[in-house]
Protein backbone atom coordinates (compact mmCIF):
# COMPACT_ATOMS: atom_id res chain seq x y z
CA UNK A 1 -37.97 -17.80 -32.99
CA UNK A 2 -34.84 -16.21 -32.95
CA UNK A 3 -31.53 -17.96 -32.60
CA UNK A 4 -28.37 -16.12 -30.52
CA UNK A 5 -25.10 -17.35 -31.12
CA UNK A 6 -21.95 -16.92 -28.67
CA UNK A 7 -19.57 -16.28 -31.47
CA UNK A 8 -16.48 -15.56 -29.83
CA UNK A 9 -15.40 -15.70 -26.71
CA UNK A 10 -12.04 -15.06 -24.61
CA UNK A 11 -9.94 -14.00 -21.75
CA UNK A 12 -6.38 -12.51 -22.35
CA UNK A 13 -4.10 -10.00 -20.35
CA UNK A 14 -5.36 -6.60 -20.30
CA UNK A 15 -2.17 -5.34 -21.42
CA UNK A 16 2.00 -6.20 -21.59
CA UNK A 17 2.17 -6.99 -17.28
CA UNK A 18 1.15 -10.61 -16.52
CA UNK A 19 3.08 -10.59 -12.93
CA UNK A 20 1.72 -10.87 -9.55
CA UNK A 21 2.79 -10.76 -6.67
CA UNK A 22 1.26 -13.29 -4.24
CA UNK A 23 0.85 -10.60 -1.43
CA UNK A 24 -3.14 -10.67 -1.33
CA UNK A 25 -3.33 -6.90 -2.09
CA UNK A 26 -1.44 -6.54 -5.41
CA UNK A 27 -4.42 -6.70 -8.93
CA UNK A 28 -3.82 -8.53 -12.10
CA UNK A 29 -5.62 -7.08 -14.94
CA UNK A 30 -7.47 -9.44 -17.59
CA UNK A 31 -10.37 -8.82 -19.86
CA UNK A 32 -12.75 -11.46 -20.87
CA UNK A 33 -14.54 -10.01 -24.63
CA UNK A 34 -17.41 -11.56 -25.77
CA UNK A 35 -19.01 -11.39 -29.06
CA UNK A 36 -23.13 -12.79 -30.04
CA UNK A 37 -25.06 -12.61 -33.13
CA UNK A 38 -28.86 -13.34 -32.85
CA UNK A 39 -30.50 -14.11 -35.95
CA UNK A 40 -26.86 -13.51 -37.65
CA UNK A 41 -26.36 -10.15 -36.98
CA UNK A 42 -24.06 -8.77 -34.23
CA UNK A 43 -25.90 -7.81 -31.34
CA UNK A 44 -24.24 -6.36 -28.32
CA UNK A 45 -24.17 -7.83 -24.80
CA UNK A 46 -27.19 -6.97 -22.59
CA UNK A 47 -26.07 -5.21 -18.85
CA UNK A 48 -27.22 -8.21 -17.51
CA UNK A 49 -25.03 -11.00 -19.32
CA UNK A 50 -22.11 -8.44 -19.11
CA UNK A 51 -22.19 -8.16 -15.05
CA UNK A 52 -22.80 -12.31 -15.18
CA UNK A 53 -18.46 -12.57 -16.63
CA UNK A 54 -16.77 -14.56 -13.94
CA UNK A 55 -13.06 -15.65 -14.24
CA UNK A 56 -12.67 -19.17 -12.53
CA UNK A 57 -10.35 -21.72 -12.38
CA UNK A 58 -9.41 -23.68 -15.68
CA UNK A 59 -11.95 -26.83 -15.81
CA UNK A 60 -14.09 -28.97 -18.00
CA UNK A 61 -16.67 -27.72 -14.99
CA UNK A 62 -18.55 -24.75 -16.40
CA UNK A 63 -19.26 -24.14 -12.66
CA UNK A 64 -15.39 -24.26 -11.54
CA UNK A 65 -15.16 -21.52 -8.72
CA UNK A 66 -11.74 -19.42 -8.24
CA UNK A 67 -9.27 -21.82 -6.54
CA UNK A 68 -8.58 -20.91 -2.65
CA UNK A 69 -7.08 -17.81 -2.21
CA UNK A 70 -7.52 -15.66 -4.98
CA UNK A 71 -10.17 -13.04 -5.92
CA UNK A 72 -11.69 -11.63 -8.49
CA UNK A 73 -12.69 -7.88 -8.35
CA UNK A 74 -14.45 -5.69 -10.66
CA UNK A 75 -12.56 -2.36 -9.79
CA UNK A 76 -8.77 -1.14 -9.27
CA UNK A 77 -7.86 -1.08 -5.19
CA UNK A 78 -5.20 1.65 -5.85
CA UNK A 79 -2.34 -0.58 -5.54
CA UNK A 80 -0.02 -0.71 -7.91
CA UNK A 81 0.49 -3.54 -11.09
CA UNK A 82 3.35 -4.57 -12.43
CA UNK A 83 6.58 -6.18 -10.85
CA UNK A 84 9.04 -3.69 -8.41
CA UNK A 85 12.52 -2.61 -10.10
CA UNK A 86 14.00 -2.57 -6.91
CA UNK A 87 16.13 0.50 -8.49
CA UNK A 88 18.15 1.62 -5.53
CA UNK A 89 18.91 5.91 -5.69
CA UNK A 90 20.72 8.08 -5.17
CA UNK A 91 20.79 10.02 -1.91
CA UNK A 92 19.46 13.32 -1.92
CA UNK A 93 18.46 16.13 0.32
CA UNK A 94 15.09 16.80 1.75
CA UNK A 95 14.87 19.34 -0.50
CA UNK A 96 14.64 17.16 -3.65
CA UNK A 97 11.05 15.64 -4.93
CA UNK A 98 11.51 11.46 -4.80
CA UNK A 99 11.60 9.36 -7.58
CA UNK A 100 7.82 8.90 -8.36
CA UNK A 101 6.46 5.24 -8.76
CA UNK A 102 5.20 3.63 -11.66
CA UNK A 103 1.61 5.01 -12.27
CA UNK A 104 -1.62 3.02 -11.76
CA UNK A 105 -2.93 1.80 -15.55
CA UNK A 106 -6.39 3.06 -16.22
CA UNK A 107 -8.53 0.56 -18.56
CA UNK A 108 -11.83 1.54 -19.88
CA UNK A 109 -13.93 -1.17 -20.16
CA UNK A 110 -17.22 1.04 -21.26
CA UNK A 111 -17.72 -1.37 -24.41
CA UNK A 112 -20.27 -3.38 -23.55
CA UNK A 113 -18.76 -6.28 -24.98
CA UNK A 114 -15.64 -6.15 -22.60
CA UNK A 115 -15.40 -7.05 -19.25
CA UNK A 116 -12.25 -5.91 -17.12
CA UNK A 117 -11.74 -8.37 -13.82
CA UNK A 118 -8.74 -7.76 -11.34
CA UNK A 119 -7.19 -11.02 -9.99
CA UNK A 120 -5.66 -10.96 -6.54
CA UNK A 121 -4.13 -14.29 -4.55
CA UNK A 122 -2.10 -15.43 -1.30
CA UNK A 123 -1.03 -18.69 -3.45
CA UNK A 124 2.24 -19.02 -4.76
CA UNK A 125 1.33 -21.83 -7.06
CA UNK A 126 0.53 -21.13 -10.93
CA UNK A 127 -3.32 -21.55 -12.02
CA UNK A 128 -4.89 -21.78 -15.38
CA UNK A 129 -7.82 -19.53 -15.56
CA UNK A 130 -11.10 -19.34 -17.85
CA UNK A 131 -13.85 -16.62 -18.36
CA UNK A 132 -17.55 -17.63 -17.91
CA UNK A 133 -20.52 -15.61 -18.85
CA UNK A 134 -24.53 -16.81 -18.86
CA UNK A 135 -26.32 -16.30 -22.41
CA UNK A 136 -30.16 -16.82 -22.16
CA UNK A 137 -29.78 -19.22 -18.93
CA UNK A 138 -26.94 -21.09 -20.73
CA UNK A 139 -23.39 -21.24 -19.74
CA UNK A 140 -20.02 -20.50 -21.28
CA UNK A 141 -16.55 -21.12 -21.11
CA UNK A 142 -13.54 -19.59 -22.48
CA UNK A 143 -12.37 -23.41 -22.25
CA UNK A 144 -14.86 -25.08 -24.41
CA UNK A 145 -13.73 -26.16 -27.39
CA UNK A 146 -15.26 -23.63 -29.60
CA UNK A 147 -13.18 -20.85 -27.90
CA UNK A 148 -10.06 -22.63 -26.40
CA UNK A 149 -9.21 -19.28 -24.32
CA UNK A 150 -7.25 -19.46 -21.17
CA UNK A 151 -4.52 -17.11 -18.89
CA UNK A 152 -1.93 -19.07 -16.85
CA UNK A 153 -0.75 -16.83 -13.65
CA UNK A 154 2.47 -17.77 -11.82
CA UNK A 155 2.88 -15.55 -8.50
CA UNK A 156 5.80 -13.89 -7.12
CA UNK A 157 6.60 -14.01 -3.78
CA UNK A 158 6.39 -10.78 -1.83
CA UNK A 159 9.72 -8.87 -1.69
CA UNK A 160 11.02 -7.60 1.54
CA UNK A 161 12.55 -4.05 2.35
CA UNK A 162 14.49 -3.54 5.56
CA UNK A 163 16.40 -1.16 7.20
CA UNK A 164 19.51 -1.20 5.27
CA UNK A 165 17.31 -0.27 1.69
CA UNK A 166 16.29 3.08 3.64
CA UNK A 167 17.40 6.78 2.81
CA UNK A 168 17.55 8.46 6.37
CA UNK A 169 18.05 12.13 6.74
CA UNK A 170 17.56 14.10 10.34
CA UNK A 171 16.66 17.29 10.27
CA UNK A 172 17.14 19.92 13.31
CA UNK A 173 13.65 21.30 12.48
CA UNK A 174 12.57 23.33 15.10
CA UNK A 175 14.11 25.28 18.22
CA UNK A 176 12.57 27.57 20.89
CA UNK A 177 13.91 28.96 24.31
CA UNK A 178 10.94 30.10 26.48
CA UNK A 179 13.04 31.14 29.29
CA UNK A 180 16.91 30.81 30.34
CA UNK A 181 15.79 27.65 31.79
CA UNK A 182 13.23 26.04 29.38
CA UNK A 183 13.75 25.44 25.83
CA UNK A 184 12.22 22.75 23.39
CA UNK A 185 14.26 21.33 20.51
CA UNK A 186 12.27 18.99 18.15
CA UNK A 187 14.40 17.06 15.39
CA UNK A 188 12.60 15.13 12.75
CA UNK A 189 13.39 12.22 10.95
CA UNK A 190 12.88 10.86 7.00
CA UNK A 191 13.11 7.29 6.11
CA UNK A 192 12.52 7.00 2.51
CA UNK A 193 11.84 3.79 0.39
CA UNK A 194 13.38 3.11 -2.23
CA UNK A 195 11.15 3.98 -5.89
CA UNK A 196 8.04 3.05 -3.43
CA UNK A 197 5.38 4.63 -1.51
CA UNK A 198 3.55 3.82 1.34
CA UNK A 199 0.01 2.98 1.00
CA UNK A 200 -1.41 1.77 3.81
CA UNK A 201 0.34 1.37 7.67
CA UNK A 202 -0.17 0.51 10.89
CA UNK A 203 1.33 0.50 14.68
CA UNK A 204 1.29 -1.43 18.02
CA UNK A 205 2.85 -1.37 21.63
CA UNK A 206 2.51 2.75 21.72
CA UNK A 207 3.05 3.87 25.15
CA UNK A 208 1.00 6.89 23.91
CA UNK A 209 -1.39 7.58 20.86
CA UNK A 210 -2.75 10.60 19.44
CA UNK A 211 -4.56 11.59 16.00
CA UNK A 212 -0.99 12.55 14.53
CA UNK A 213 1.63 10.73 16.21
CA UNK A 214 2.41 7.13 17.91
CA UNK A 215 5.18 7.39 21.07
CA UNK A 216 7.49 4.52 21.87
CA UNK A 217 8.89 6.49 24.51
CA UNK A 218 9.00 9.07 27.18
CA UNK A 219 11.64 9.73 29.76
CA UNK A 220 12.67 12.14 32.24
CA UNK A 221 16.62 12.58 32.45
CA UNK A 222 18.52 15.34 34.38
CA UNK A 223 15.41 17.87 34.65
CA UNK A 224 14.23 17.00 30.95
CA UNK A 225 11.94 15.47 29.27
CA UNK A 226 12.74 13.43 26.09
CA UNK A 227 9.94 11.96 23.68
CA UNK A 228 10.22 9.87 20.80
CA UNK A 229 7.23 8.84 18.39
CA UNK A 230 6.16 8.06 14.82
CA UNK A 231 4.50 10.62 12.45
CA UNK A 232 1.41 9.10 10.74
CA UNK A 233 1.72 9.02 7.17
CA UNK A 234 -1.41 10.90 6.18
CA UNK A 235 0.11 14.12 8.57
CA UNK A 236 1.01 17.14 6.47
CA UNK A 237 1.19 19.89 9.70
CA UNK A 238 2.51 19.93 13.26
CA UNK A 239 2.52 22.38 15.93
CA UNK A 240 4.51 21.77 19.52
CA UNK A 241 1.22 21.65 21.17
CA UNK A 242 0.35 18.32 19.26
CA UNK A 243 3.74 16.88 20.42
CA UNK A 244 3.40 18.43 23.84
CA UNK A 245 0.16 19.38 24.72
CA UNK A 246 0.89 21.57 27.69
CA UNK A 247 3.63 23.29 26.21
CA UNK A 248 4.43 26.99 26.15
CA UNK A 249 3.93 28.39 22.58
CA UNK A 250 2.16 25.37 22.13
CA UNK A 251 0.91 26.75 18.15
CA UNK A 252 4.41 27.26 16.96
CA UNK A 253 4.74 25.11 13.74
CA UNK A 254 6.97 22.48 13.41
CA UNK A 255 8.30 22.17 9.89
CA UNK A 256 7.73 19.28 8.47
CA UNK A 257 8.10 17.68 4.72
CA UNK A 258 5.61 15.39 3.46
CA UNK A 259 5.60 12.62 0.83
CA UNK A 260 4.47 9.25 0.43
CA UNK A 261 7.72 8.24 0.30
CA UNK A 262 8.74 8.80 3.79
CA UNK A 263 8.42 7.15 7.24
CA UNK A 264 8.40 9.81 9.90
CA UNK A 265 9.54 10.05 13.43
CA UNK A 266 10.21 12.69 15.72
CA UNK A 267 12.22 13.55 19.01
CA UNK A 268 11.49 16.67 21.28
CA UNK A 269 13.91 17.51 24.32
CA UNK A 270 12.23 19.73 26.87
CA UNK A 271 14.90 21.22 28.85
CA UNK A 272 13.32 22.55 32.81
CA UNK A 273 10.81 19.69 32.90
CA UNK A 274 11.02 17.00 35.42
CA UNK A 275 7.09 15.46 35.24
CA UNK A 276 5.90 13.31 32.39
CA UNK A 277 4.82 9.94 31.77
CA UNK A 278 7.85 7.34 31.85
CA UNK A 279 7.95 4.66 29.11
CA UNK A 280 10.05 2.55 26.49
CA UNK A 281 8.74 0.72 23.89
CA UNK A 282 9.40 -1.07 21.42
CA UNK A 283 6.42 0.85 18.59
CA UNK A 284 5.75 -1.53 16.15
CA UNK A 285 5.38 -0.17 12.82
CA UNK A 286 4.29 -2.03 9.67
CA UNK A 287 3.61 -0.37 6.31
CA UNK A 288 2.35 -1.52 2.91
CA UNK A 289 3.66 -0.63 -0.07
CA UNK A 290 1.93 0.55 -3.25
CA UNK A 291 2.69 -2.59 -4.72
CA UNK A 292 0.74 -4.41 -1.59
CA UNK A 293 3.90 -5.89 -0.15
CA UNK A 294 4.11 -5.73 3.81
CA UNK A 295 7.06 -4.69 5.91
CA UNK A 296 7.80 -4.42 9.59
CA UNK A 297 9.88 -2.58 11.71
CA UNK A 298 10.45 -1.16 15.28
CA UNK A 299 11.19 2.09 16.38
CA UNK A 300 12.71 3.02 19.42
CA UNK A 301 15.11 4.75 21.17
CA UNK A 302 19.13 4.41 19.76
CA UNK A 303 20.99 2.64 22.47
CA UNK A 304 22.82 4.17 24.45
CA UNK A 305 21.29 7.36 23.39
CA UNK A 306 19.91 8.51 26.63
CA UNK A 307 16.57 8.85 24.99
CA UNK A 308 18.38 11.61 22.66
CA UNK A 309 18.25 10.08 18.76
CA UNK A 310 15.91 7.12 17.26
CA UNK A 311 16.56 3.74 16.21
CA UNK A 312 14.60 1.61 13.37
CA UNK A 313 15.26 -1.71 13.34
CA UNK A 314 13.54 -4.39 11.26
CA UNK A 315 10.85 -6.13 12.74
């Protein structure tokens, strides 16, 4: 009969970052390598007792699950490890590329004596944690005396950005005069983060929605119309029939600058219109960052404005 040994056995950082933060969305990287001999000769893991490595919370219990609220996943989400510098910049013109973010780390974990796990948590409290693996129906731990292996993770709380951290430019991007009475002026707004990019975002309390843009408002003033609305982060092109569907010259590209950097926002002034939908909102927009932290803010018209500039505010 043969005998199989689990020589060594442990769980360490997968490299120099051990921060968190405690945002739910940001991954941890640690690696759990384990090492068996059967019959006294090295003997690689099987697929089987690879895919069974578990991290779980610190314990005498080889059974210990995860403590509430964190998570264990087997691949990268795309956000972001490490801890946020916070750098502010310098401004710059539209012009100029933005500071690029700290790239994603790659980790092969082909060997098949290596198993890469990405911790995730909406704690704040520091946990000890141990890797597990099943050998021939029997149970390890990186605690158990023969290995004595474990990670301690202390979150960070989630940093917030507001208004005041923001680049803003305005840009007088696009003019046309269809008649001596009707004209269309569209300026566009950038909001960009400071050394971040945003990842994921979202929007409520639109008086009007469409595939490209959110309103938060629409008003009629002095035989014009005036409309104010976010850009969606994912849009790269924009004509003035996608701002104003029934519009003359309604192809006619707007210009507009992408990167995931920015917030966008846009206001059009339609000069010999006196019919359109009549709204203001308060457009809710919350983004997450590629480090996973949320923020919120509200866009809306400046006051005081008459419906002619936008306002962000925090949220």
């Amino acid at each position: 009969m043969s005998v199989t040994k689990l020589t060594s056995f442990k769980i360490e950082f997968t490299g120099p970052n051990q921060h968190l933060y405690s945002n739910g969305n940001q991954q941890l990287s640690v690696t759990v390598i384990a090492q068996k001999t059967v019959d006294g000769n090295y003997v690689d893991l099987t697929p089987e007792e690879k895919n069974s490595i578990r991290v779980a919370e610190r314990s005498e219990n080889i059974n210990a699950p995860l403590p509430p609220n964190w998570y264990s996943d087997t691949q990268q989400n795309g956000f972001t490890e490490g801890s946020y510098s916070g750098a502010p910049f310098a401004r710059r013109s539209l012009d100029e590329a933005p500071e690029e973010t700290h790239p994603i780390q790659t980790y092969d974990d082909s060997n098949p004596n290596v198993a890469v796990r990405y911790l995730r948590t909406t704690d704040t409290a520091s946990r000890q944690f141990m890797g597990t693996i099943m050998i021939e129906g029997t149970k390890y731990t990186t605690n158990m005396a023969s290995y004595n292996q474990y990670l301690k993770v202390t979150p960070t709380a989630p940093y917030k950005i507001t208004v005041d951290r923001l680049q803003l430019n305005r840009d007088d991007a696009f003019n046309y005069e269809y008649s001596k009475d009707e004209s269309y002026d569209v300026d566009i707004y950038y909001w960009t983060l400071p050394n971040l990019t945003v990842k994921q975002e979202s929007f409520s309390g639109a008086g009007y929605r469409s595939s490209k843009l959110e309103f938060c408002f629409a008003k009629v003033i002095d035989s014009s119309v005036r409309d104010g609305a976010a850009i969606k982060k994912d849009v790269t092109s924009l004509t003035l029939g996608d701002i104003y569907g029934s519009s003359h010259n309604s192809g006619a590209n707007i210009p507009l600058s992408s990167s995931g950097s920015y917030m966008r926002a846009l206001r059009i002034l339609i000069t010999g219109r006196s019919t359109s939908p009549t709204y203001s909102n308060n457009l809710s927009w919350t983004i997450v960052d590629n480090y996973g932290c949320t923020h919120k803010f509200i866009l809306r018209a400046a006051a005081n404005s008459d419906y002619n500039t936008l306002s962000l505010t925090n949220g």
